[in-house]
PDB file of N, CA and C in Angstrom:
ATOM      1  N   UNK A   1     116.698 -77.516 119.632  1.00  0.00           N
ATOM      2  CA  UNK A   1     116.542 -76.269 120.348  1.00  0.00           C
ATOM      3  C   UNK A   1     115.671 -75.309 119.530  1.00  0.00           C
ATOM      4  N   UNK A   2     116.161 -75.413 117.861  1.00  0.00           N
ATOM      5  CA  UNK A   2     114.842 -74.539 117.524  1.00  0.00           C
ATOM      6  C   UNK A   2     113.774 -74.765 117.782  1.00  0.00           C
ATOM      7  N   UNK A   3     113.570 -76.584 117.582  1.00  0.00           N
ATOM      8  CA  UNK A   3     111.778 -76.373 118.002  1.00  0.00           C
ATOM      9  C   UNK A   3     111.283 -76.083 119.214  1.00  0.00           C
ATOM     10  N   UNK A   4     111.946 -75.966 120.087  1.00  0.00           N
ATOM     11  CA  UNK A   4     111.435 -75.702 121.322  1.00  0.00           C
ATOM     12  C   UNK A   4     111.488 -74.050 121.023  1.00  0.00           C
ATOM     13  N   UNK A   5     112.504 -73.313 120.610  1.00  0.00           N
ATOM     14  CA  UNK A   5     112.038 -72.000 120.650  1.00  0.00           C
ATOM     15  C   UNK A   5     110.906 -71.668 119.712  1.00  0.00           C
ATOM     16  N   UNK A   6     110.761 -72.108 119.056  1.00  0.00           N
ATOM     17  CA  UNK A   6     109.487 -72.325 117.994  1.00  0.00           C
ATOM     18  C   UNK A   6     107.771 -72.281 118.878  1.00  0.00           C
ATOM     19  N   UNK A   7     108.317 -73.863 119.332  1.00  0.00           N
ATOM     20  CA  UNK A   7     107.186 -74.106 120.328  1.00  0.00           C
ATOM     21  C   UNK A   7     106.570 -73.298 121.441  1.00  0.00           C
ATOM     22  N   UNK A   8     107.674 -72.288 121.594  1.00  0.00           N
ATOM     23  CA  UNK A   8     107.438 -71.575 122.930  1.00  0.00           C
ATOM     24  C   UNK A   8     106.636 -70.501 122.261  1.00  0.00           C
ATOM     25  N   UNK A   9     106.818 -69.740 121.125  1.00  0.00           N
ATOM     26  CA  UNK A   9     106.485 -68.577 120.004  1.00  0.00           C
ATOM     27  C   UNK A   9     105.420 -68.750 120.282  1.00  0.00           C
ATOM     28  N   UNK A  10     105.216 -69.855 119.736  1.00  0.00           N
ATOM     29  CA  UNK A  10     103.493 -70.440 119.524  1.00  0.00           C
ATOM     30  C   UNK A  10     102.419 -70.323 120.765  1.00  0.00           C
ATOM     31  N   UNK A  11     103.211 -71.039 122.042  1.00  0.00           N
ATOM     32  CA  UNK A  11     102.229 -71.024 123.003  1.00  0.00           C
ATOM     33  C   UNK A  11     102.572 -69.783 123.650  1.00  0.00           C
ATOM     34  N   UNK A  12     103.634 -68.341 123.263  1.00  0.00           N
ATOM     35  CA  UNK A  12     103.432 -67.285 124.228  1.00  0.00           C
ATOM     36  C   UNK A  12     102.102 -66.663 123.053  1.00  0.00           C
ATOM     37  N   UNK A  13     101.585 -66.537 121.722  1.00  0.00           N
ATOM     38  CA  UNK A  13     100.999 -66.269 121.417  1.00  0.00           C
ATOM     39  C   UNK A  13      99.414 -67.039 121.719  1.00  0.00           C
ATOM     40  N   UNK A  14      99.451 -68.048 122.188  1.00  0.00           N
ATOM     41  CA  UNK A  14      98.139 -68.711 122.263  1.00  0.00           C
ATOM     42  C   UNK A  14      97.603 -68.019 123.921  1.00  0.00           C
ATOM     43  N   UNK A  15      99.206 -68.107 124.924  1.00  0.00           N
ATOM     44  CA  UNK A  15      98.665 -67.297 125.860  1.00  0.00           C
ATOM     45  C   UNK A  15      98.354 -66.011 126.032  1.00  0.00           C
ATOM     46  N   UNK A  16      98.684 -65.349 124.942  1.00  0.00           N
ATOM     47  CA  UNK A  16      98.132 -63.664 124.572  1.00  0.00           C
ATOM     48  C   UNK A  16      96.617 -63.644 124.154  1.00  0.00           C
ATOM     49  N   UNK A  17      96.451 -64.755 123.420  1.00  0.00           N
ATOM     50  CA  UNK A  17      95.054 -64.907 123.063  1.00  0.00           C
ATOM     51  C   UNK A  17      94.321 -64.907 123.925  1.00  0.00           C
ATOM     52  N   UNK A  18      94.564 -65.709 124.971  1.00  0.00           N
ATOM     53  CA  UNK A  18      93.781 -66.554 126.551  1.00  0.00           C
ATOM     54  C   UNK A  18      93.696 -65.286 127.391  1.00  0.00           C
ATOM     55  N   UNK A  19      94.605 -63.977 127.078  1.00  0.00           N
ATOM     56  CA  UNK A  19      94.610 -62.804 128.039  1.00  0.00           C
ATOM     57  C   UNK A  19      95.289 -63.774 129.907  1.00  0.00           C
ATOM     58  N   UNK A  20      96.289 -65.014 129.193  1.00  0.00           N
ATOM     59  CA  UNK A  20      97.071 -65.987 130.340  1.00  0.00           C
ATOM     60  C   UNK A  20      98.056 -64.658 130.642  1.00  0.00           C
ATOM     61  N   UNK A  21      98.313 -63.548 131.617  1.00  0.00           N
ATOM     62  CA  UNK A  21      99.316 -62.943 131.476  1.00  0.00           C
ATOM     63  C   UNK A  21     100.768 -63.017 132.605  1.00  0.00           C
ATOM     64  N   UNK A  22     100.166 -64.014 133.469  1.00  0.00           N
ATOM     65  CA  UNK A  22     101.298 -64.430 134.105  1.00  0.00           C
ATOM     66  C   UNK A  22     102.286 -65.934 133.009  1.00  0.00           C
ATOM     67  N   UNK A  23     101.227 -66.483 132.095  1.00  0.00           N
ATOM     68  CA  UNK A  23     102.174 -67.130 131.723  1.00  0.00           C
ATOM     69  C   UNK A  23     102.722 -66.884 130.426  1.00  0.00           C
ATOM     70  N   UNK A  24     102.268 -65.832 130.109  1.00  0.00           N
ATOM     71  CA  UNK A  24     103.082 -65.020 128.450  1.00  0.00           C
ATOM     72  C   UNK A  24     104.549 -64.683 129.521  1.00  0.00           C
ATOM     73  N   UNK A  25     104.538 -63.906 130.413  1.00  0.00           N
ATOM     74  CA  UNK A  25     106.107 -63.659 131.118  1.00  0.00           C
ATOM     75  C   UNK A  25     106.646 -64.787 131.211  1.00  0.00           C
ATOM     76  N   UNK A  26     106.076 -65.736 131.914  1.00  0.00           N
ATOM     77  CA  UNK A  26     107.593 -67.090 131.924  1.00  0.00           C
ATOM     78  C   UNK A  26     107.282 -67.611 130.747  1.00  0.00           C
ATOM     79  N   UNK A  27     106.807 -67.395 129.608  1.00  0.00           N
ATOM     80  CA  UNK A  27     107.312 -67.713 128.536  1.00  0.00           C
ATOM     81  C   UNK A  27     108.037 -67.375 127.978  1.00  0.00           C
ATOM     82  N   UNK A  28     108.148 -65.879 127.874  1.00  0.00           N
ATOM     83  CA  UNK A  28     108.958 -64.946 127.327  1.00  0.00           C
ATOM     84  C   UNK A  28     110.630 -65.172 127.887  1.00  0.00           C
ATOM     85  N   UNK A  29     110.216 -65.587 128.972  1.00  0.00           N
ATOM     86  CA  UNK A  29     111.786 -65.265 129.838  1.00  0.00           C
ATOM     87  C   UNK A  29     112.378 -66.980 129.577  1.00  0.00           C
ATOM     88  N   UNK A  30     111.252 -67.784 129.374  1.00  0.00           N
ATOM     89  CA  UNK A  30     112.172 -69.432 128.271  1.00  0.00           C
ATOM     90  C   UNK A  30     112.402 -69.220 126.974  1.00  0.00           C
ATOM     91  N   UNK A  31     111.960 -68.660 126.262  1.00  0.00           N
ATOM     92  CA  UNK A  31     112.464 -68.156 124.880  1.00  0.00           C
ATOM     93  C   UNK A  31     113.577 -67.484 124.732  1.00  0.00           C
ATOM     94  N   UNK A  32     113.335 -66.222 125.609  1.00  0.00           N
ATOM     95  CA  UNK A  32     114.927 -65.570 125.995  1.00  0.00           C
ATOM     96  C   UNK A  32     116.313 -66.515 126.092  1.00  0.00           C
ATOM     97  N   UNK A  33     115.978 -67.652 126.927  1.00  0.00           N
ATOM     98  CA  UNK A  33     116.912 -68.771 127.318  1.00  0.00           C
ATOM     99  C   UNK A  33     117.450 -69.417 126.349  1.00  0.00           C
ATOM    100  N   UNK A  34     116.346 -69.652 125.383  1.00  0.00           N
ATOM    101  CA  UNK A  34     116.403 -70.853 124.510  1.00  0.00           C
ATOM    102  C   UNK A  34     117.248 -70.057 123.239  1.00  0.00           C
ATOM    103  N   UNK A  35     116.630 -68.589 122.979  1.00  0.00           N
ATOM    104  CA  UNK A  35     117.509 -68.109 121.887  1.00  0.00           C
ATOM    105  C   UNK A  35     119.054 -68.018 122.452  1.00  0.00           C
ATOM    106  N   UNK A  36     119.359 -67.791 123.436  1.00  0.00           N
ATOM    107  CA  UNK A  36     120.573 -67.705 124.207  1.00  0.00           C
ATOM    108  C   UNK A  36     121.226 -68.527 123.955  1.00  0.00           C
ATOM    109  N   UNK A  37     120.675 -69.808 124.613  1.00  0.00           N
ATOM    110  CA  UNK A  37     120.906 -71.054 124.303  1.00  0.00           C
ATOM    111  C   UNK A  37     121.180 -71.366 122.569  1.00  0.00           C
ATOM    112  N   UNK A  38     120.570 -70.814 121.495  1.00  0.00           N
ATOM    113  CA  UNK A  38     121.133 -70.707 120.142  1.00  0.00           C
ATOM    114  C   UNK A  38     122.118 -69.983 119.737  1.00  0.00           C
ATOM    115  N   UNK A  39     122.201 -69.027 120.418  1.00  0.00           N
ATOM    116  CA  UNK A  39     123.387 -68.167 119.827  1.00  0.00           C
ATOM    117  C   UNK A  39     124.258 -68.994 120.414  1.00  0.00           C
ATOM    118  N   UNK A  40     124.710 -69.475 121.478  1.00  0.00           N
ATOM    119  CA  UNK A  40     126.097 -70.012 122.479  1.00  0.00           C
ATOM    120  C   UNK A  40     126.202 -71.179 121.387  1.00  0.00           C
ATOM    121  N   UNK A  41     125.204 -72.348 120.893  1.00  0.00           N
ATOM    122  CA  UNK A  41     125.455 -73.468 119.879  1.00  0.00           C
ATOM    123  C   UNK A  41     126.041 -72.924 118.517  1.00  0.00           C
ATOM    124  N   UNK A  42     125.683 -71.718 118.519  1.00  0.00           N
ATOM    125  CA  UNK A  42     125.969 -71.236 116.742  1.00  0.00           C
ATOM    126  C   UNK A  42     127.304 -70.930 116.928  1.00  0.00           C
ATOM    127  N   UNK A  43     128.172 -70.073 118.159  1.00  0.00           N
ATOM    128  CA  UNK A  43     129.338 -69.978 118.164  1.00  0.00           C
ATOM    129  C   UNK A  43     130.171 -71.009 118.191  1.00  0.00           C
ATOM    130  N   UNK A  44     129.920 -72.146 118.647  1.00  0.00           N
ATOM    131  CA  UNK A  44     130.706 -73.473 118.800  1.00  0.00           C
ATOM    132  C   UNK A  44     130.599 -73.758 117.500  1.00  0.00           C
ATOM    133  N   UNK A  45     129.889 -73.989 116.726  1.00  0.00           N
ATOM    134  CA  UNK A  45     129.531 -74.397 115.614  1.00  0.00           C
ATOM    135  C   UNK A  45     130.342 -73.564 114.584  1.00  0.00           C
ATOM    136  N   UNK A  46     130.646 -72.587 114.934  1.00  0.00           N
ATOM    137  CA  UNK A  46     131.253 -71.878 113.564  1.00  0.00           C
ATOM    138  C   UNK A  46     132.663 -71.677 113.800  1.00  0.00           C
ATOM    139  N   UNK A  47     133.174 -72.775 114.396  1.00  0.00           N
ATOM    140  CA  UNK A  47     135.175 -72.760 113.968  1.00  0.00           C
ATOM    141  C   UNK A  47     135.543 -72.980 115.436  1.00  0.00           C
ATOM    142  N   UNK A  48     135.140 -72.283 116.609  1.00  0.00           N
ATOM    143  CA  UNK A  48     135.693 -71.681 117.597  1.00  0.00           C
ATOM    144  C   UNK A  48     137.024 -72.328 117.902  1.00  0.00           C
ATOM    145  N   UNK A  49     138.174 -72.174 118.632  1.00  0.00           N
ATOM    146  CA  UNK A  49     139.778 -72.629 119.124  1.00  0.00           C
ATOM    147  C   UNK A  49     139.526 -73.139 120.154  1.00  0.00           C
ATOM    148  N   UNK A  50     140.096 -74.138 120.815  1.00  0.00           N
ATOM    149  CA  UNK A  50     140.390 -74.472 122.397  1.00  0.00           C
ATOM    150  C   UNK A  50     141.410 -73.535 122.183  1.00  0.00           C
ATOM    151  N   UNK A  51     141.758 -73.590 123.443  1.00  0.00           N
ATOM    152  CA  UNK A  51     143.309 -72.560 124.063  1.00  0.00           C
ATOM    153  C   UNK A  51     143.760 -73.454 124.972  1.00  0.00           C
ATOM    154  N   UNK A  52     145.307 -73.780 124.688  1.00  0.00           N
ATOM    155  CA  UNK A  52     145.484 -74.856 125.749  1.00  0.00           C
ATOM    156  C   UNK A  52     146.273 -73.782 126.754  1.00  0.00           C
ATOM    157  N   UNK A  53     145.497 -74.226 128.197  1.00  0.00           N
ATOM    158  CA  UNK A  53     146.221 -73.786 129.405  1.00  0.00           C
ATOM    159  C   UNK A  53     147.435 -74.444 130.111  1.00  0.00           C
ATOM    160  N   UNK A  54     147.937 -75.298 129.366  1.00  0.00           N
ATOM    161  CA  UNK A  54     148.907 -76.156 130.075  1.00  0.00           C
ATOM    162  C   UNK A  54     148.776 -76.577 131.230  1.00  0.00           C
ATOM    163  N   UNK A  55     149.983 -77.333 131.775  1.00  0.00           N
ATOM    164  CA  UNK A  55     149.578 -78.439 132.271  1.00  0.00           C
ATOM    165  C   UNK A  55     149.416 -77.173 134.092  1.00  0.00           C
ATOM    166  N   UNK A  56     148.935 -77.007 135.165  1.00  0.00           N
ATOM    167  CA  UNK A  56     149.240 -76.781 136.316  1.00  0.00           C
ATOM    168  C   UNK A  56     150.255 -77.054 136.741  1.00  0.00           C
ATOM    169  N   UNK A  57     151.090 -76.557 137.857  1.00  0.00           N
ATOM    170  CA  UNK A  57     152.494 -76.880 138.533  1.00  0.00           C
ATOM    171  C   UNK A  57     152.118 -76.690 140.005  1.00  0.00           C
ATOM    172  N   UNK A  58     152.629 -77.665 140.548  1.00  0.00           N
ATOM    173  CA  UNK A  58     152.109 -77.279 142.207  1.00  0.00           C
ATOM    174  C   UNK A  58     153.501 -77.330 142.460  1.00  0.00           C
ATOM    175  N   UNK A  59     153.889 -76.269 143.368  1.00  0.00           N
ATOM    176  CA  UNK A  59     155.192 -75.680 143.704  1.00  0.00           C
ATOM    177  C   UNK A  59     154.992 -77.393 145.244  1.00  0.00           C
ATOM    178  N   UNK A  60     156.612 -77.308 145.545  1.00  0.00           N
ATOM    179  CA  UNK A  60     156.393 -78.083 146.543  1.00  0.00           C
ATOM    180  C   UNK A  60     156.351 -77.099 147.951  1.00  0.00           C
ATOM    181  N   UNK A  61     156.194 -77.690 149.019  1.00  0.00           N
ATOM    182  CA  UNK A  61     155.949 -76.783 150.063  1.00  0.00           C
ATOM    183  C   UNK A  61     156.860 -76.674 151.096  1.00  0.00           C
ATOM    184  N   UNK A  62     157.379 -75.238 151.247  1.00  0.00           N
ATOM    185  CA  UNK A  62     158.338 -74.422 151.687  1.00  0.00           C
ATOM    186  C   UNK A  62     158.232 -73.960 153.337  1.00  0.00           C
ATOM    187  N   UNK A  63     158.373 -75.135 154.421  1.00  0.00           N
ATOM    188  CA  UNK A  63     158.548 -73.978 155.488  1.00  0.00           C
ATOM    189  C   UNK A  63     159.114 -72.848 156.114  1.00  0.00           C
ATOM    190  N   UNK A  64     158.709 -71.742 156.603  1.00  0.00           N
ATOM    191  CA  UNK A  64     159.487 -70.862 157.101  1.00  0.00           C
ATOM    192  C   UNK A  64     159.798 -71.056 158.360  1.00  0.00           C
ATOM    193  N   UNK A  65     161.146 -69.961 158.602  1.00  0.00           N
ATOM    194  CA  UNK A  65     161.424 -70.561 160.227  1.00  0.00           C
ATOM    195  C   UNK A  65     160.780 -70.335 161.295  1.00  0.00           C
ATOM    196  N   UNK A  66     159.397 -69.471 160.696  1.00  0.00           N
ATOM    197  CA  UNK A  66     158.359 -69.387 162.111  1.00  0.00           C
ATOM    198  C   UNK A  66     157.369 -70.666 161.829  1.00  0.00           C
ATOM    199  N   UNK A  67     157.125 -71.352 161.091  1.00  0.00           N
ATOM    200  CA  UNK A  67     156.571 -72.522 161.018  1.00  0.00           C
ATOM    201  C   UNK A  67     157.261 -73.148 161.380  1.00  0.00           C
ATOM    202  N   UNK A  68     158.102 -73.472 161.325  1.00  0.00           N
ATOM    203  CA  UNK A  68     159.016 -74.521 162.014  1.00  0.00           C
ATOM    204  C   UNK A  68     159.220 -74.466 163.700  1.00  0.00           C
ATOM    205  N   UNK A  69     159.596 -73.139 164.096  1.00  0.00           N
ATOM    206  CA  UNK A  69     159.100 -72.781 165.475  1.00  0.00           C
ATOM    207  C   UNK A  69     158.005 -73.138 166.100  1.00  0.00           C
ATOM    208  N   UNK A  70     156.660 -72.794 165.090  1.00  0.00           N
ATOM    209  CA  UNK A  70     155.492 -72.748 166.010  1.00  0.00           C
ATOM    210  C   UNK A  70     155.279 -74.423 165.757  1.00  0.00           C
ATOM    211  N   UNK A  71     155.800 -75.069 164.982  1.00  0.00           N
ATOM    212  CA  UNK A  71     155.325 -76.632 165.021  1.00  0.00           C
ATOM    213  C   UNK A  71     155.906 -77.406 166.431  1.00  0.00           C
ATOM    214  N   UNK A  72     157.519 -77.177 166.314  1.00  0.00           N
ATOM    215  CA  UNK A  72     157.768 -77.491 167.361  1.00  0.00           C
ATOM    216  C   UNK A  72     157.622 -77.230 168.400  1.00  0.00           C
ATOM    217  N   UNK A  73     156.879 -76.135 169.400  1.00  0.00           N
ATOM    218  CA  UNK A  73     156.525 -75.349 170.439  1.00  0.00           C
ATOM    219  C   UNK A  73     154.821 -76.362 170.241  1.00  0.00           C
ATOM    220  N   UNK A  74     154.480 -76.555 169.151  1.00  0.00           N
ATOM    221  CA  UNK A  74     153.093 -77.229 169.077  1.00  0.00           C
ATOM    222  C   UNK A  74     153.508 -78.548 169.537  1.00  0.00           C
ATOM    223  N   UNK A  75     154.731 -79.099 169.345  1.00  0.00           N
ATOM    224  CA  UNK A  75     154.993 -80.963 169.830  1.00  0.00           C
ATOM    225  C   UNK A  75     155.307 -80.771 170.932  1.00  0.00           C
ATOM    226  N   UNK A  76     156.404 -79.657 171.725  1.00  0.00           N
ATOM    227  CA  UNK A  76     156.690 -79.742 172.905  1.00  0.00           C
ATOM    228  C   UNK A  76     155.328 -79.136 174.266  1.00  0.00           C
ATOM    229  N   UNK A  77     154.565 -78.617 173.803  1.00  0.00           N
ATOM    230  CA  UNK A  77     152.788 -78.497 174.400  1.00  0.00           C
ATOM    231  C   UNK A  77     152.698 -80.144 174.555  1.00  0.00           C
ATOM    232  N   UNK A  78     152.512 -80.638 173.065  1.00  0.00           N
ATOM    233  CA  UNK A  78     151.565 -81.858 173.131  1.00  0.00           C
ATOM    234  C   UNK A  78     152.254 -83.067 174.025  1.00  0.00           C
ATOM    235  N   UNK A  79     153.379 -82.607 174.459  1.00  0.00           N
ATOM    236  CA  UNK A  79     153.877 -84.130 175.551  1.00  0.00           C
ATOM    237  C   UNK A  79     153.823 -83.448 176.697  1.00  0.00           C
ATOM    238  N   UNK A  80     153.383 -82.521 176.921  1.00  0.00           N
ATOM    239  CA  UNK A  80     153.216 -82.441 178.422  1.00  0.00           C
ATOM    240  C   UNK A  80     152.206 -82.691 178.606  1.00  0.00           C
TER     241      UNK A  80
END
């Protein structure tokens, strides 16, 4: 990743030279990325913790007595 931010240094300056000025901006704005992209590797890199979230629990599922109503009013529809 450095050399690519390296690489990019180089060619936003070669396109300053060229007076390229649409492509000094999307250079600028991949360098931006790429240092980004270094800082986020340097934090992993220097100790960081997982955090364990444990495990999920899915509750089981609870009808109420208007579900239960409207199901059966839904079976006694469906045979007529």
């Amino acid at each position: 990743m450095e050399e690519i931010r390296d690489n990019l240094v180089a060619r936003i300056a070669e396109a300053e030279r060229e007076g390229w000025l649409g492509e000094v901006e999307g250079l600028r704005i991949s360098l931006a990325g790429a240092e980004d992209r270094l800082v986020h590797m340097d934090r992993r890199a220097s100790g960081g913790t997982a955090v364990d979230l444990g495990m999920p629990r899915i509750a089981p599922a609870q009808f109420t007595q208007v579900e239960e109503t409207a199901s059966l009013a839904q079976s006694l529809d469906d045979q007529q």
